[in-house]
PDB file of N, CA and C in Angstrom:
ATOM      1  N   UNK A   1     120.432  75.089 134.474  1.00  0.00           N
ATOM      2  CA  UNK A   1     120.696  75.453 135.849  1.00  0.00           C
ATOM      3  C   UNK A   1     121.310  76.850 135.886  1.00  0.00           C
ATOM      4  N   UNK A   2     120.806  77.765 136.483  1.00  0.00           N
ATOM      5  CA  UNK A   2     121.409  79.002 136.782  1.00  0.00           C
ATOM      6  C   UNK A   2     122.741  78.809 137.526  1.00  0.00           C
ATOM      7  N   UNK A   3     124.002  79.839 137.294  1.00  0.00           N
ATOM      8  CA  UNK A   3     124.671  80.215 137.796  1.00  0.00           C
ATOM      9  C   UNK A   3     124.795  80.756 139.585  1.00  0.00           C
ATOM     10  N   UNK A   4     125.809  79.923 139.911  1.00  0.00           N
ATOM     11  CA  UNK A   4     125.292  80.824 141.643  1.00  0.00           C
ATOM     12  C   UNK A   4     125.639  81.846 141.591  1.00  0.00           C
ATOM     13  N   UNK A   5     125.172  83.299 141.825  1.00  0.00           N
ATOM     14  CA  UNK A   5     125.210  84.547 141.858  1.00  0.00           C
ATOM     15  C   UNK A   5     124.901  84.997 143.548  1.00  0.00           C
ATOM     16  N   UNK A   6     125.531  85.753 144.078  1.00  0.00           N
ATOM     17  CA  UNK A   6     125.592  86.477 145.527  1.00  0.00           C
ATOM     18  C   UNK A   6     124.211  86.840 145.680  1.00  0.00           C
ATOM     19  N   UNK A   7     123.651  87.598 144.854  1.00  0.00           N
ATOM     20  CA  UNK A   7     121.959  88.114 145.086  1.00  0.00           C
ATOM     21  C   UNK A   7     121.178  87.094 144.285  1.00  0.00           C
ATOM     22  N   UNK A   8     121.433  86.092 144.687  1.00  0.00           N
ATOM     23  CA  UNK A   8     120.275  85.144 143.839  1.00  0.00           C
ATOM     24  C   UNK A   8     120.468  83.906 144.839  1.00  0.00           C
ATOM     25  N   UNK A   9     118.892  83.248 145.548  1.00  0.00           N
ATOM     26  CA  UNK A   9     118.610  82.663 146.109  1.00  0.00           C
ATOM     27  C   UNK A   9     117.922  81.610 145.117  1.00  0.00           C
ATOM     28  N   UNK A  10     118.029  80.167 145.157  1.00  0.00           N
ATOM     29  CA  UNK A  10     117.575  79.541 143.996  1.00  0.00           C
ATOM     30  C   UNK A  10     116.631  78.674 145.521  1.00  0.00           C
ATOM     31  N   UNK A  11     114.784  78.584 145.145  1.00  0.00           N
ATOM     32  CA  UNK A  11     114.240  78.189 146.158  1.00  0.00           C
ATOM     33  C   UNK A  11     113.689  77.029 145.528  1.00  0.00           C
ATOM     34  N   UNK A  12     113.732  75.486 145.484  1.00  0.00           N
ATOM     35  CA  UNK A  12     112.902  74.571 144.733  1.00  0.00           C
ATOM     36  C   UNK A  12     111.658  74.220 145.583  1.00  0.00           C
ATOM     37  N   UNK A  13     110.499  74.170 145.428  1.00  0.00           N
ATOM     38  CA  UNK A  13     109.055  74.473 146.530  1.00  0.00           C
ATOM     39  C   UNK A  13     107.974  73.838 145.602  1.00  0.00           C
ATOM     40  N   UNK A  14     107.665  72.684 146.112  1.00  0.00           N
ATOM     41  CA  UNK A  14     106.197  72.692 145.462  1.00  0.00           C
ATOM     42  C   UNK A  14     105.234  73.402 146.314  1.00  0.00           C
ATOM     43  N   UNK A  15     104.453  74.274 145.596  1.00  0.00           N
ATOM     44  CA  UNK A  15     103.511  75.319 146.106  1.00  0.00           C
ATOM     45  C   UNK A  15     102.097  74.830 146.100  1.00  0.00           C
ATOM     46  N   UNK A  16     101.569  73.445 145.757  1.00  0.00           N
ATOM     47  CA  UNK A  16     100.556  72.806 145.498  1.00  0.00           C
ATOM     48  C   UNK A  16     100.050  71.330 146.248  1.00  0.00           C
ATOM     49  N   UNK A  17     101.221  71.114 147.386  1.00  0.00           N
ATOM     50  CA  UNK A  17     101.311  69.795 148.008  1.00  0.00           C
ATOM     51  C   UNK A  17     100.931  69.847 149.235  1.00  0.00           C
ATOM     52  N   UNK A  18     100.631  71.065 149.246  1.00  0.00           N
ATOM     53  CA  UNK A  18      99.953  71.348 151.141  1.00  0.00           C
ATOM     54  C   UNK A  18     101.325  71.632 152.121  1.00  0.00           C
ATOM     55  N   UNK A  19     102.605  71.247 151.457  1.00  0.00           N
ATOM     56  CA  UNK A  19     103.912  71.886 152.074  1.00  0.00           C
ATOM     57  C   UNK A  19     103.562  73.463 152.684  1.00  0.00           C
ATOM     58  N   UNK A  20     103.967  73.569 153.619  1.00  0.00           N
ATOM     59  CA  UNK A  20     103.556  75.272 153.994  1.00  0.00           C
ATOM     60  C   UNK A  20     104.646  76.220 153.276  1.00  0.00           C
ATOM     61  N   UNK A  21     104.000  76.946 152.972  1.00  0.00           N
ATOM     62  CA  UNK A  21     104.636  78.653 152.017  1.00  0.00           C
ATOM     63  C   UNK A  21     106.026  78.956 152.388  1.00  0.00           C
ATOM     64  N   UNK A  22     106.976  78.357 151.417  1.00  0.00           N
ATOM     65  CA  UNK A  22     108.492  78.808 151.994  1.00  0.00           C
ATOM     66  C   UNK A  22     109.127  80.028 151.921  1.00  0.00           C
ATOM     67  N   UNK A  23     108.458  80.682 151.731  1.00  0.00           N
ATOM     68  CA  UNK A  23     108.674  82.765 152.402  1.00  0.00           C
ATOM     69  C   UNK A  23     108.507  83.139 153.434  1.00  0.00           C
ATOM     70  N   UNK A  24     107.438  82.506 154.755  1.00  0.00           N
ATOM     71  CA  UNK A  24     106.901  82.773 155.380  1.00  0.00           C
ATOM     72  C   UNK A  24     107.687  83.838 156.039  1.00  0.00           C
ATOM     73  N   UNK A  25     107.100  84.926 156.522  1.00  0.00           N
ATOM     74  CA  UNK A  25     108.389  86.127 156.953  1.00  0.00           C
ATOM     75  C   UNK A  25     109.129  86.816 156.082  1.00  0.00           C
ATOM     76  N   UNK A  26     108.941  86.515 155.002  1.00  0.00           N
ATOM     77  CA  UNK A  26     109.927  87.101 154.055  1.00  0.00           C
ATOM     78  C   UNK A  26     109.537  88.405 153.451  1.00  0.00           C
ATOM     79  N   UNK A  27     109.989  89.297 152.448  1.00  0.00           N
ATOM     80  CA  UNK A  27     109.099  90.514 151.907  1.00  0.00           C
ATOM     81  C   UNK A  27     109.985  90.295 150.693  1.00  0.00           C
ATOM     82  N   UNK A  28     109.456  90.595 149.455  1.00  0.00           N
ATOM     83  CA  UNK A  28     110.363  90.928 148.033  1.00  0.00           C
ATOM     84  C   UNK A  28     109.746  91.957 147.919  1.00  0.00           C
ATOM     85  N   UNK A  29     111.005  92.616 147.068  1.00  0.00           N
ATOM     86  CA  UNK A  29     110.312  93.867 145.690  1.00  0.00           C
ATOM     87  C   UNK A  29     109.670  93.713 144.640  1.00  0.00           C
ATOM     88  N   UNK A  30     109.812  92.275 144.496  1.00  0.00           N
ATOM     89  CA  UNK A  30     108.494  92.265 143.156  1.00  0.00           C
ATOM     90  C   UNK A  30     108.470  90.762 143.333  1.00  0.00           C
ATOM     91  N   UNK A  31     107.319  90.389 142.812  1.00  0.00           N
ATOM     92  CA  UNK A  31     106.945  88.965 142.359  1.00  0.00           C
ATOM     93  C   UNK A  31     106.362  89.079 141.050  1.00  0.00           C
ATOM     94  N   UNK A  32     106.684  88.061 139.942  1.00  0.00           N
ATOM     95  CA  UNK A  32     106.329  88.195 138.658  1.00  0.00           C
ATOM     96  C   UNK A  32     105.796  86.379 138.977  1.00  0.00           C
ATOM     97  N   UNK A  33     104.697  86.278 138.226  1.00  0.00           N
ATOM     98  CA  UNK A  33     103.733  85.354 137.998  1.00  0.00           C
ATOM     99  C   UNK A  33     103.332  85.208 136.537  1.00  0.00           C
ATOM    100  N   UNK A  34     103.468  83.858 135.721  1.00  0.00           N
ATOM    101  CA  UNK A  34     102.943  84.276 134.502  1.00  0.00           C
ATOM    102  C   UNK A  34     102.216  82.031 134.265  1.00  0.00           C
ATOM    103  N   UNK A  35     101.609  82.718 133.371  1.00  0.00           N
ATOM    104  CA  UNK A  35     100.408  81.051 133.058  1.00  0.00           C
ATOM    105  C   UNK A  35     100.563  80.055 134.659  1.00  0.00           C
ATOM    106  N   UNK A  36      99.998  80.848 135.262  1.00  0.00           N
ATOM    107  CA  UNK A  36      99.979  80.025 136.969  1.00  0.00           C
ATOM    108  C   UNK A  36      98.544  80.895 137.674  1.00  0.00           C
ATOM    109  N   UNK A  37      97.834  79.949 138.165  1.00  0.00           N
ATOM    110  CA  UNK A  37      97.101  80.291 138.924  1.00  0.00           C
ATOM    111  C   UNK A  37      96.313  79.110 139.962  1.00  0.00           C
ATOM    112  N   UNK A  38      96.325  79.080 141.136  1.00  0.00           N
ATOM    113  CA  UNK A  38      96.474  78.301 142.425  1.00  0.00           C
ATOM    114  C   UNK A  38      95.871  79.524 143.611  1.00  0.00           C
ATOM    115  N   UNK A  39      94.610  79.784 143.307  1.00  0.00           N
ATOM    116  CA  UNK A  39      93.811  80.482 144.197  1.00  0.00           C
ATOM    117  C   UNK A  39      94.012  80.477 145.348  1.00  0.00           C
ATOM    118  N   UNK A  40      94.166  79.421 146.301  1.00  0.00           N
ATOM    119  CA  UNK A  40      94.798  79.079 147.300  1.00  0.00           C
ATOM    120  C   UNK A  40      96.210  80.120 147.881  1.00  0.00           C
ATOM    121  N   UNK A  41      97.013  79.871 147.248  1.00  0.00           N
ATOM    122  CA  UNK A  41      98.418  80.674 147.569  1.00  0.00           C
ATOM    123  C   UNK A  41      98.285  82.035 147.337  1.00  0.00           C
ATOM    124  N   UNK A  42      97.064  82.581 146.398  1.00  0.00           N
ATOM    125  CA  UNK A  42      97.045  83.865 146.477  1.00  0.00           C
ATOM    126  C   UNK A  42      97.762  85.260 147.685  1.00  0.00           C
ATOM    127  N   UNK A  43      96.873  85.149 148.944  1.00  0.00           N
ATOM    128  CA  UNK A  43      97.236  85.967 149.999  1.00  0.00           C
ATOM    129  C   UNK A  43      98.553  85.524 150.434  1.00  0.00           C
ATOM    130  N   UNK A  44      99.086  84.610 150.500  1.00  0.00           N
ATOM    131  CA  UNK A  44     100.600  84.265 150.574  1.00  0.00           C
ATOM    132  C   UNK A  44     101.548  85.270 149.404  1.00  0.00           C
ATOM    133  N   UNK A  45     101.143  84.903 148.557  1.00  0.00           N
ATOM    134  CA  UNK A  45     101.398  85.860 147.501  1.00  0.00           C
ATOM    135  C   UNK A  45     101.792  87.402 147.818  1.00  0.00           C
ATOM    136  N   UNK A  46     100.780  87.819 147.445  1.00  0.00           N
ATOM    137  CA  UNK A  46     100.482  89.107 148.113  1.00  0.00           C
ATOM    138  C   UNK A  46     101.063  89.731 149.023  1.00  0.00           C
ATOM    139  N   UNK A  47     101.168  88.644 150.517  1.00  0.00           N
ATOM    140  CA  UNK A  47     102.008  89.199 151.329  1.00  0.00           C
ATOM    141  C   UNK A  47     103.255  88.975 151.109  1.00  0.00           C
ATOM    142  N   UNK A  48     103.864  88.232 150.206  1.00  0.00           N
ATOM    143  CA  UNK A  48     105.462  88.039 150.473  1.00  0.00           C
ATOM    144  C   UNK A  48     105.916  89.350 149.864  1.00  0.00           C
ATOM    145  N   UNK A  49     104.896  90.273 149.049  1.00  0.00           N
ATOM    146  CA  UNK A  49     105.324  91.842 148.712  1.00  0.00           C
ATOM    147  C   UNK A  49     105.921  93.066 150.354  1.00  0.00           C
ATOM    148  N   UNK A  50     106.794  93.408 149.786  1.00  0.00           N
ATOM    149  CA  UNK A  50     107.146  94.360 150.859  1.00  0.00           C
ATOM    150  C   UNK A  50     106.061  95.916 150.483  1.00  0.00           C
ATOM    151  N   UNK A  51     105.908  96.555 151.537  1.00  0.00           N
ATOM    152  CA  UNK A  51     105.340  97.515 150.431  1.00  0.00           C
ATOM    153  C   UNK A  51     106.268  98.952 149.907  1.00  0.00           C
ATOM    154  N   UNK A  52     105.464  98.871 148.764  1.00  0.00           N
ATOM    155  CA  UNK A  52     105.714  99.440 147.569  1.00  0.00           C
ATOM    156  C   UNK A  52     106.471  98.222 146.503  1.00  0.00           C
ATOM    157  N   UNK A  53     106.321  97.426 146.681  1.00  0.00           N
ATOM    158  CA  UNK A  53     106.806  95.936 146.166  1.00  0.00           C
ATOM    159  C   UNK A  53     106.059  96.157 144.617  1.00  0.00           C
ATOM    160  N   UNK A  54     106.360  95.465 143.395  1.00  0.00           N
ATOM    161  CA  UNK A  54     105.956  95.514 142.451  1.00  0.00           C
ATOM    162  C   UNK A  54     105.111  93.985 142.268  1.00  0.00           C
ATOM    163  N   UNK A  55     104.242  93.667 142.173  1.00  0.00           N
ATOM    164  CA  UNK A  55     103.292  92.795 140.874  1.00  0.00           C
ATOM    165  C   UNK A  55     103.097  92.553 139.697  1.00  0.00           C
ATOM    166  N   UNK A  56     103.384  91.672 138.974  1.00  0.00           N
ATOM    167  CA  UNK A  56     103.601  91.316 137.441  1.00  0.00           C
ATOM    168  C   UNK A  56     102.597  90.224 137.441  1.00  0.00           C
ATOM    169  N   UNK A  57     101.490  90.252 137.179  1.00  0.00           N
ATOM    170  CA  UNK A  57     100.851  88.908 136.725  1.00  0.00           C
ATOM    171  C   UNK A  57     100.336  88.716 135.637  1.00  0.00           C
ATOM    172  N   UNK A  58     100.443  87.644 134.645  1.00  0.00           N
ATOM    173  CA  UNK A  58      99.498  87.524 133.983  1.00  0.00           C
ATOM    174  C   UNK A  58      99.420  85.671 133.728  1.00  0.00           C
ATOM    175  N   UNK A  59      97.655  85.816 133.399  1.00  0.00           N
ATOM    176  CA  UNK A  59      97.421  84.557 133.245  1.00  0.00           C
ATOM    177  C   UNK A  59      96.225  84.173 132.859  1.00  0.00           C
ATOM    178  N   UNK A  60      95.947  82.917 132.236  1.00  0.00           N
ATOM    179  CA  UNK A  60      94.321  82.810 131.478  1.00  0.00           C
ATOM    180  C   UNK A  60      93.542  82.854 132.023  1.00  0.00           C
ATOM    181  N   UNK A  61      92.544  83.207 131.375  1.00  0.00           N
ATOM    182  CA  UNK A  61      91.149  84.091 131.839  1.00  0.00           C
ATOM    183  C   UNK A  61      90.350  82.951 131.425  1.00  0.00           C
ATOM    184  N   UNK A  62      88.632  83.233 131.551  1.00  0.00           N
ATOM    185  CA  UNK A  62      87.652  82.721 131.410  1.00  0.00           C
ATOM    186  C   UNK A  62      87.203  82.923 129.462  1.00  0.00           C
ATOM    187  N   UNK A  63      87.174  82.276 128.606  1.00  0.00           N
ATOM    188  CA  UNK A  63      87.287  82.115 127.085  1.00  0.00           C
ATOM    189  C   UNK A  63      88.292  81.299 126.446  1.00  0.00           C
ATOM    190  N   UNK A  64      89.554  80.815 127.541  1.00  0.00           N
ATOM    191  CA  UNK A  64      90.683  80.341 126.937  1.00  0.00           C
ATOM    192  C   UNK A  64      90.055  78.773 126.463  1.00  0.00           C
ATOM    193  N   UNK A  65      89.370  78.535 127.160  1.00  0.00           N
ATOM    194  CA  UNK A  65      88.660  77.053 126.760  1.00  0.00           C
ATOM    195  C   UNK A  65      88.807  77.025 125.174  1.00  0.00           C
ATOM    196  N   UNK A  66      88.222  77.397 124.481  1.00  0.00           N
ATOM    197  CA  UNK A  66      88.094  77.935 122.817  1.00  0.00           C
ATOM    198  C   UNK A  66      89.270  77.872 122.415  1.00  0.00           C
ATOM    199  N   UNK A  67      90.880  78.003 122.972  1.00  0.00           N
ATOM    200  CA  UNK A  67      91.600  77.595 122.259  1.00  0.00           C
ATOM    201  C   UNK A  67      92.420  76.788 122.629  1.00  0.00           C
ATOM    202  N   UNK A  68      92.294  75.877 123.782  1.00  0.00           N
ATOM    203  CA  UNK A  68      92.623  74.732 124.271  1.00  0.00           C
ATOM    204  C   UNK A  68      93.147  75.032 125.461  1.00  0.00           C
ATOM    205  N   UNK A  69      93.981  74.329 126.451  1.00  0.00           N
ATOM    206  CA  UNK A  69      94.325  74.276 127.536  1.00  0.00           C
ATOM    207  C   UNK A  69      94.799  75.521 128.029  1.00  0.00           C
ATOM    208  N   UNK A  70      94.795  76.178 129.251  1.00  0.00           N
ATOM    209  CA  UNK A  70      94.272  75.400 130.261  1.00  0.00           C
ATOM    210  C   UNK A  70      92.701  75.943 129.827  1.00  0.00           C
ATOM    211  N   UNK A  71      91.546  74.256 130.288  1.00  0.00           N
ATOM    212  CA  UNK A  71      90.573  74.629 130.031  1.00  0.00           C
ATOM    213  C   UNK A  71      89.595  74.742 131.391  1.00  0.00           C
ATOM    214  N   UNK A  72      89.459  74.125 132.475  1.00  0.00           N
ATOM    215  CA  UNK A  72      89.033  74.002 133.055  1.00  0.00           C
ATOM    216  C   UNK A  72      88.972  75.046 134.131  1.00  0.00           C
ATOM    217  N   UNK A  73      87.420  75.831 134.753  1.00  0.00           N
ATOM    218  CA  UNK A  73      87.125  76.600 135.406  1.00  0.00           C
ATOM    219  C   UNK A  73      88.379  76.971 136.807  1.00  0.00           C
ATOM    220  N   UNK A  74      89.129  75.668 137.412  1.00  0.00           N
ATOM    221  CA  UNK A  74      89.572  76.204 138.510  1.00  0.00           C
ATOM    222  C   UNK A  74      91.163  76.718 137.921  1.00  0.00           C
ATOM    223  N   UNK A  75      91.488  76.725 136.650  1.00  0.00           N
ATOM    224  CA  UNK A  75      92.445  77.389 136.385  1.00  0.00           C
ATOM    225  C   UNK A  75      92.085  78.378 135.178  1.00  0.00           C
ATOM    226  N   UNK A  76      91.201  79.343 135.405  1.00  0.00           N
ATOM    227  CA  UNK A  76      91.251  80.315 134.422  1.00  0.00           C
ATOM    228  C   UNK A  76      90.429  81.548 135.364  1.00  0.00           C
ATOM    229  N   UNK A  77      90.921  82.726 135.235  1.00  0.00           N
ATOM    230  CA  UNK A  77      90.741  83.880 135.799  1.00  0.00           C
ATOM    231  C   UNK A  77      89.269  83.967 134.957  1.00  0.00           C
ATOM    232  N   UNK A  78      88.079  84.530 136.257  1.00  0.00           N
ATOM    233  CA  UNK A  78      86.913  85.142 136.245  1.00  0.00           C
ATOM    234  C   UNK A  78      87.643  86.567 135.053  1.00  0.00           C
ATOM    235  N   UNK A  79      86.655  87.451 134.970  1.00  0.00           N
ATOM    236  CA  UNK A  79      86.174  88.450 134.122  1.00  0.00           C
ATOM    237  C   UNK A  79      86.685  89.596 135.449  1.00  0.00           C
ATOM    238  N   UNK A  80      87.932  90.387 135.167  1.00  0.00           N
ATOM    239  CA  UNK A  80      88.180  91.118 136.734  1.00  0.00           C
ATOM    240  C   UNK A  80      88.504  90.873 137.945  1.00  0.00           C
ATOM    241  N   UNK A  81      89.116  89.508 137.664  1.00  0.00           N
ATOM    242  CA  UNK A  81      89.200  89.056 138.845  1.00  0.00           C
ATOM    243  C   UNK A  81      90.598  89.158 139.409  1.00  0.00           C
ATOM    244  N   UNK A  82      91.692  89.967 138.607  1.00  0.00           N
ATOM    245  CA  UNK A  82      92.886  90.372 139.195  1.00  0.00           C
ATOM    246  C   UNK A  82      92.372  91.766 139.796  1.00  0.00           C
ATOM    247  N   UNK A  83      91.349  92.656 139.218  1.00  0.00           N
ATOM    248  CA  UNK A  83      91.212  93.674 140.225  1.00  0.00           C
ATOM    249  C   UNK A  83      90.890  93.575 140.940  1.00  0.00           C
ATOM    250  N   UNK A  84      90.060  92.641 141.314  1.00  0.00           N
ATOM    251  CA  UNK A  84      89.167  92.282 142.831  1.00  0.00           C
ATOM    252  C   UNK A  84      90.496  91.972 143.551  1.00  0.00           C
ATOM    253  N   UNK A  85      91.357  91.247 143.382  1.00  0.00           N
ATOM    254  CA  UNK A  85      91.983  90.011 144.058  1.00  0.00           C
ATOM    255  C   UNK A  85      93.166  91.538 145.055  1.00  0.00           C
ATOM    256  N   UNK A  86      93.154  92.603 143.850  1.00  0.00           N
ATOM    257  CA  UNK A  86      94.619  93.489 144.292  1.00  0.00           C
ATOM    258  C   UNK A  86      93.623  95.078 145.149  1.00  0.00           C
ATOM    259  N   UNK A  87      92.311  94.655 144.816  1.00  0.00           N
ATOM    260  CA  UNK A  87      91.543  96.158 145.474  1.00  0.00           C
ATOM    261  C   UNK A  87      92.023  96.306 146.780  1.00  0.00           C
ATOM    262  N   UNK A  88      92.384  97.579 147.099  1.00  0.00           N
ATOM    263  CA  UNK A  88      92.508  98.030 148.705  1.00  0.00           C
ATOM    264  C   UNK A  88      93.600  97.486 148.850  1.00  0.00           C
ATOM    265  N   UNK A  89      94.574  96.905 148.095  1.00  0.00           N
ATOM    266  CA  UNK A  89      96.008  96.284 148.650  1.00  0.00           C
ATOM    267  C   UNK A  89      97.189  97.352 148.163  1.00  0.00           C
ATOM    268  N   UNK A  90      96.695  97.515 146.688  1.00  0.00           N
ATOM    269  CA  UNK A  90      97.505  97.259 145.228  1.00  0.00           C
ATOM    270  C   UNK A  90      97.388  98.910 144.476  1.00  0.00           C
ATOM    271  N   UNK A  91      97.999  99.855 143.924  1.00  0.00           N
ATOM    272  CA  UNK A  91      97.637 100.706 143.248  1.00  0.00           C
ATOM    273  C   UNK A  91      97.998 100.073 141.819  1.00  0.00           C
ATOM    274  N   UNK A  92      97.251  99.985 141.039  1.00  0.00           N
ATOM    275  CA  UNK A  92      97.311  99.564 139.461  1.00  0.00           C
ATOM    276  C   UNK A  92      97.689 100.207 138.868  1.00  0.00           C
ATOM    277  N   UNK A  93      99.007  99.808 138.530  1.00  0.00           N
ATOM    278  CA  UNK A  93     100.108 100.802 137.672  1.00  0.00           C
ATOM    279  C   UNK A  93      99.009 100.075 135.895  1.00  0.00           C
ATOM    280  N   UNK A  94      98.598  99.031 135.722  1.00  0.00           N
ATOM    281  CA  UNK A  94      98.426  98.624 134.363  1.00  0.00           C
ATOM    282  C   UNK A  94      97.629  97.396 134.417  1.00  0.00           C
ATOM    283  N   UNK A  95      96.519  97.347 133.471  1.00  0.00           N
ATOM    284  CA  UNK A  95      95.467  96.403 133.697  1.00  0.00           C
ATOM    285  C   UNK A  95      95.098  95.784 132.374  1.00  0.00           C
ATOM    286  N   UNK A  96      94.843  94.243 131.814  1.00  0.00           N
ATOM    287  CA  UNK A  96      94.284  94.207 130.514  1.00  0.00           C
ATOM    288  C   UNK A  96      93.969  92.652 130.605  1.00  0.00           C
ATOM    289  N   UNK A  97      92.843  92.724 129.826  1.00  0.00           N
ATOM    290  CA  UNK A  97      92.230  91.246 129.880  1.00  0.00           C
ATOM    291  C   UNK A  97      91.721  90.885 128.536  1.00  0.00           C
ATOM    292  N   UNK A  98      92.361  90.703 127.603  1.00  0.00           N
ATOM    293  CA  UNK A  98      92.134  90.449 126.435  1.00  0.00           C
ATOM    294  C   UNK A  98      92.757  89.059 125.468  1.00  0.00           C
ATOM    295  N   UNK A  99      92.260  89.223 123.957  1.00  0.00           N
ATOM    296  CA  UNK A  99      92.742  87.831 123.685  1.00  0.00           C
ATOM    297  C   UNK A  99      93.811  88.183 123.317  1.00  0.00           C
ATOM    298  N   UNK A 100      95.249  87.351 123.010  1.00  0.00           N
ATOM    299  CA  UNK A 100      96.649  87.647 122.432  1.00  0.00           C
ATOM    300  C   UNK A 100      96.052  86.627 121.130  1.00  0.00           C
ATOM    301  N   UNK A 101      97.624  86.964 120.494  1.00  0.00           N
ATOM    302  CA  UNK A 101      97.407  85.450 119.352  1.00  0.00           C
ATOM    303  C   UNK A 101      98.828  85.330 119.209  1.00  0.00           C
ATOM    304  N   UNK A 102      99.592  85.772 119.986  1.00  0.00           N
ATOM    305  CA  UNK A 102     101.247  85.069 120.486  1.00  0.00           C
ATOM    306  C   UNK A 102     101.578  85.260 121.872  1.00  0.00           C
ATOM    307  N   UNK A 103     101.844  83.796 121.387  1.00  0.00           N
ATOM    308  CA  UNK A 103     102.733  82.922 120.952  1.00  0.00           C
ATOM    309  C   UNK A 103     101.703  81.872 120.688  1.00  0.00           C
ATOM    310  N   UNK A 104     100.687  82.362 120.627  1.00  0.00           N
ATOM    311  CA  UNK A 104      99.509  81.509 120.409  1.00  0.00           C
ATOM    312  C   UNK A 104      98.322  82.052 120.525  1.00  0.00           C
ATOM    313  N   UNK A 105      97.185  81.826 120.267  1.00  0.00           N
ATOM    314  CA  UNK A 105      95.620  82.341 120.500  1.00  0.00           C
ATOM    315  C   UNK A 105      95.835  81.927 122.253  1.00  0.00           C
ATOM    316  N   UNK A 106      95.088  83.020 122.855  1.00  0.00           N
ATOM    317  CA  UNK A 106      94.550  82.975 124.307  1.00  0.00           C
ATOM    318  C   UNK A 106      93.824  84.015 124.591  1.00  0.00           C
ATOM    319  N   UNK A 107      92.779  83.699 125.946  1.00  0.00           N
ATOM    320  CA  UNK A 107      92.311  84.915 126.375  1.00  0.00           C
ATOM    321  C   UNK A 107      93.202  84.929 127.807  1.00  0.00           C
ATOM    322  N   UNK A 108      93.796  85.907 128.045  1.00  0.00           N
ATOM    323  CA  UNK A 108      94.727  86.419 129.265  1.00  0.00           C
ATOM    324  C   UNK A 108      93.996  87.575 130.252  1.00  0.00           C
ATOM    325  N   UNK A 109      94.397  87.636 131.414  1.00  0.00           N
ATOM    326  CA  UNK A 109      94.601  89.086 132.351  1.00  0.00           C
ATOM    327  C   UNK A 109      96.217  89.466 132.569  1.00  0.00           C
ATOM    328  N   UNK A 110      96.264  90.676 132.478  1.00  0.00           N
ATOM    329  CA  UNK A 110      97.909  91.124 133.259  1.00  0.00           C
ATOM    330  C   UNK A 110      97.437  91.889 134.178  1.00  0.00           C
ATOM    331  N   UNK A 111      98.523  92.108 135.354  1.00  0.00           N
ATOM    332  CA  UNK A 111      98.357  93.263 135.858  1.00  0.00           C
ATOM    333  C   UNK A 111      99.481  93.493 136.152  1.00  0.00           C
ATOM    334  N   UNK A 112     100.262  94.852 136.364  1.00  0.00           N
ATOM    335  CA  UNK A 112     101.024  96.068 136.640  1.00  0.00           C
ATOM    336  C   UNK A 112     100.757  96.611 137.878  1.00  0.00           C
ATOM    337  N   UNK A 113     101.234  95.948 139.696  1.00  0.00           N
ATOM    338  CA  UNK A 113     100.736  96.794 140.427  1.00  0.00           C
ATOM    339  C   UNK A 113     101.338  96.831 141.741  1.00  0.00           C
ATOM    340  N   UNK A 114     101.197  98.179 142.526  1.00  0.00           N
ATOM    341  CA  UNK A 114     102.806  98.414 143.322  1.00  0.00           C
ATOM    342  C   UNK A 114     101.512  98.351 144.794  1.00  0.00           C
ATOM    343  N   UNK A 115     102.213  97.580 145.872  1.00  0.00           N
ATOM    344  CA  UNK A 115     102.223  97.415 146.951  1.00  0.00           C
ATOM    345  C   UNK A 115     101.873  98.904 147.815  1.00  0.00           C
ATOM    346  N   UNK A 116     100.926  99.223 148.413  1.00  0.00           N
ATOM    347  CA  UNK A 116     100.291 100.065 149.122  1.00  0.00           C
ATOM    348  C   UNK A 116     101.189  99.953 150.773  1.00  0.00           C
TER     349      UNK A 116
END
């Protein structure tokens, strides 16, 4: 359990239950995202950036099947499909879609990208 801290809001949200988006109205300076992807909440996403807001994502891509979970199509990023998702929004500070082999074998996307 984190510490209560003055600038720290602790939000518990299932984001997958059809509950509606508990930011709504809200803006951050950055959102960091990592092994999560829920196509759905995307543009929620997106907008809870203020702009010039920062983006941190990364998460499995399409090949991760080959080294086990997650395997299945509705959780693994298409081939480019964080640039599509940030075009015309997003200036791409940093882009990469390749395999790691830590903390384990995977094929991943990141992206690096500041709010327009």
């Amino acid at each position: 359990m984190l510490a209560p801290h003055a600038n720290l809001e602790i939000v518990a949200a299932d984001l997958e239950d059809g509950s509606p988006w508990p930011f709504v109205g809200r803006r951050f300076g950055a959102v960091v995202a990592t092994n999560y992807l829920h196509r759905p909440l995307m543009p929620a996403l997106f907008d809870s950036l203020g702009p010039g807001g920062v983006l941190l994502y990364e998460t499995f891509m399409e090949g991760n099947e080959r080294f086990g979970k997650p395997s299945r199509p509705e959780f693994l990023l298409k081939d480019g499909e964080l640039l599509e998702l940030v075009r015309g929004r997003f200036s791409v500070i940093a882009y990469e879609a390749r395999m790691i082999s830590e903390p384990k074998m995977a094929m991943v996307q990141r992206i690096a990208a500041r709010k327009l």
